[in-house]
Protein backbone atom coordinates (compact mmCIF):
# COMPACT_ATOMS: atom_id res chain seq x y z
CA UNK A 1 -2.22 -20.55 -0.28
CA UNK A 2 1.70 -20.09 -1.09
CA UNK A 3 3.25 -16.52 -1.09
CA UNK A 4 3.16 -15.65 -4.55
CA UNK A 5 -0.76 -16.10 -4.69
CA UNK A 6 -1.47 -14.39 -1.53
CA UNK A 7 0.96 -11.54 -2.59
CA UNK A 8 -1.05 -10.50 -5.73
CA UNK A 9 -4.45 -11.02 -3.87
CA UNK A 10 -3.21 -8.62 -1.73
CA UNK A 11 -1.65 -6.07 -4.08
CA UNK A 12 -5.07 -6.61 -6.05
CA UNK A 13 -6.96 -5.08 -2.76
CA UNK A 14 -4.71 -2.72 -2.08
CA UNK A 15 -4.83 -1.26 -5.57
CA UNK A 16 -8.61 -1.54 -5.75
CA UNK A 17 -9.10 0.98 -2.53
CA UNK A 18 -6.42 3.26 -3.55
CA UNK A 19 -8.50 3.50 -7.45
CA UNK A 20 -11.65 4.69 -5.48
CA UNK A 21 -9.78 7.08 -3.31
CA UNK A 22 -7.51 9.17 -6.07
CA UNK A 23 -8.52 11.11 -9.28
CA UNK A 24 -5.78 9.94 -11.20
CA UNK A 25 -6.07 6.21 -11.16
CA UNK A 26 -3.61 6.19 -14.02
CA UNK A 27 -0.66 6.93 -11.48
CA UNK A 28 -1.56 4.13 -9.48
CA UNK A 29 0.97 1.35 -9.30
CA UNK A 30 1.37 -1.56 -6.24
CA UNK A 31 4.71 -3.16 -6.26
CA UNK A 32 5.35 -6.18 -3.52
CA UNK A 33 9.10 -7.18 -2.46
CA UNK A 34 9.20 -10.40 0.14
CA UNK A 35 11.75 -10.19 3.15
CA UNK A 36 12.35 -13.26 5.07
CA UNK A 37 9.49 -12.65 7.56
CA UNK A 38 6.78 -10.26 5.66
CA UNK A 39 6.01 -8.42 2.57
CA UNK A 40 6.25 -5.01 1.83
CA UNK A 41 3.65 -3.34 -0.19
CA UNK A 42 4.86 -0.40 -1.88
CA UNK A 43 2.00 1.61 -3.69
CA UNK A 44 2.44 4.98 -6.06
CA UNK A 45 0.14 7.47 -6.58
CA UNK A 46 0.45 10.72 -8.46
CA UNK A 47 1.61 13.89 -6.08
CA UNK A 48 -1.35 15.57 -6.47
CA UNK A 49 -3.31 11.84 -4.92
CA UNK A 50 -0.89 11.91 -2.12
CA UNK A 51 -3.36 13.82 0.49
CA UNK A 52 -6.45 11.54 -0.51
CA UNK A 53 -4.52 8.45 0.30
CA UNK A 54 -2.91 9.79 3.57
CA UNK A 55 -6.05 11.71 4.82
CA UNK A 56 -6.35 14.06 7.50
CA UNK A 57 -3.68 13.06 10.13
CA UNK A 58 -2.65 9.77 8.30
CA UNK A 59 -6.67 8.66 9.10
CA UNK A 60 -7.36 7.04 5.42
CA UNK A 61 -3.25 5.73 5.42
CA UNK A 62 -4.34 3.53 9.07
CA UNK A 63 -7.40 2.40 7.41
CA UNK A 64 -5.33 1.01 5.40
CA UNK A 65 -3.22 -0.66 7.05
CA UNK A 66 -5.78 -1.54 9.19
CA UNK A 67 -7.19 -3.48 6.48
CA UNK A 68 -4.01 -5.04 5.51
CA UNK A 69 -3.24 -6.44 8.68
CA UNK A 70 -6.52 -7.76 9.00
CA UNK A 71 -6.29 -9.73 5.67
CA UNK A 72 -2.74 -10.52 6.32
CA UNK A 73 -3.91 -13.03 9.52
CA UNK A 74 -5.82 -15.20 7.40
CA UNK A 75 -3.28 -15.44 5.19
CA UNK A 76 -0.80 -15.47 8.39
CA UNK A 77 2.03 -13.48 6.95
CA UNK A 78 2.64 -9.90 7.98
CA UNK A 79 2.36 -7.51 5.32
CA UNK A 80 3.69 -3.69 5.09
CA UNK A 81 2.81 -0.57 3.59
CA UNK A 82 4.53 2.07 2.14
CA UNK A 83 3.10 4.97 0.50
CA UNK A 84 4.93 6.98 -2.10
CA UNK A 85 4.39 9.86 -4.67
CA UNK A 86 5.11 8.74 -8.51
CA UNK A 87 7.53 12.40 -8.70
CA UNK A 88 9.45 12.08 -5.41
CA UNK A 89 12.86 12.24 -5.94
CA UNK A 90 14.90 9.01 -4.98
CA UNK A 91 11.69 7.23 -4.73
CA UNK A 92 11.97 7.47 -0.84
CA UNK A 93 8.57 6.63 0.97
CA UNK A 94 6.91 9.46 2.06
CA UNK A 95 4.66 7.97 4.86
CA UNK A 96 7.05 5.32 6.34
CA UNK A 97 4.96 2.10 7.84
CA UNK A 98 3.97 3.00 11.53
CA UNK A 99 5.14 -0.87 12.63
């Protein structure tokens, strides 16, 4: 499977989970942007989604990533995720990956 193909697959199941977890699936949006050695996964969701993707104490953000990774072995190519609120100002992350 070449990059491109396993880069939507995996923006597909990242934006799948992240519909069933937030009310306003509207605000949803997965971008991906390759560095030499992985690919970051940048998704948006609306402010007030922010908490349901996070969790309590980043719990439902780990899943997450959890996931990822575990997809990302078949596919062997590291993939990162970055979580960020559709409002914030400079579009900075606002949960930074934990790798």
């Amino acid at each position: 499977m070449d990059l491109e193909t396993a880069a939507s697959e995996m923006r597909a199941l990242i934006k799948e989970i992240a519909c069933a977890l937030v009310d306003n699936v509207d605000a949803v949006s997965v971008e991906t942007f390759s560095e030499t050695d992985s690919t970051v996964i940048r998704l948006r969701v609306a402010p007030e989604d922010i908490g349901k993707v996070i969790g309590k104490q980043g719990r439902t953000a780990r899943s997450l990533r959890t996931i990822l990774s575990a997809a990302s072995m078949k596919l062997k190519r590291r993939f990162a995720l970055d979580i960020v609120e559709v409002d914030r100002p400079g579009g900075r992350p606002f949960v930074d990956d934990e790798d």
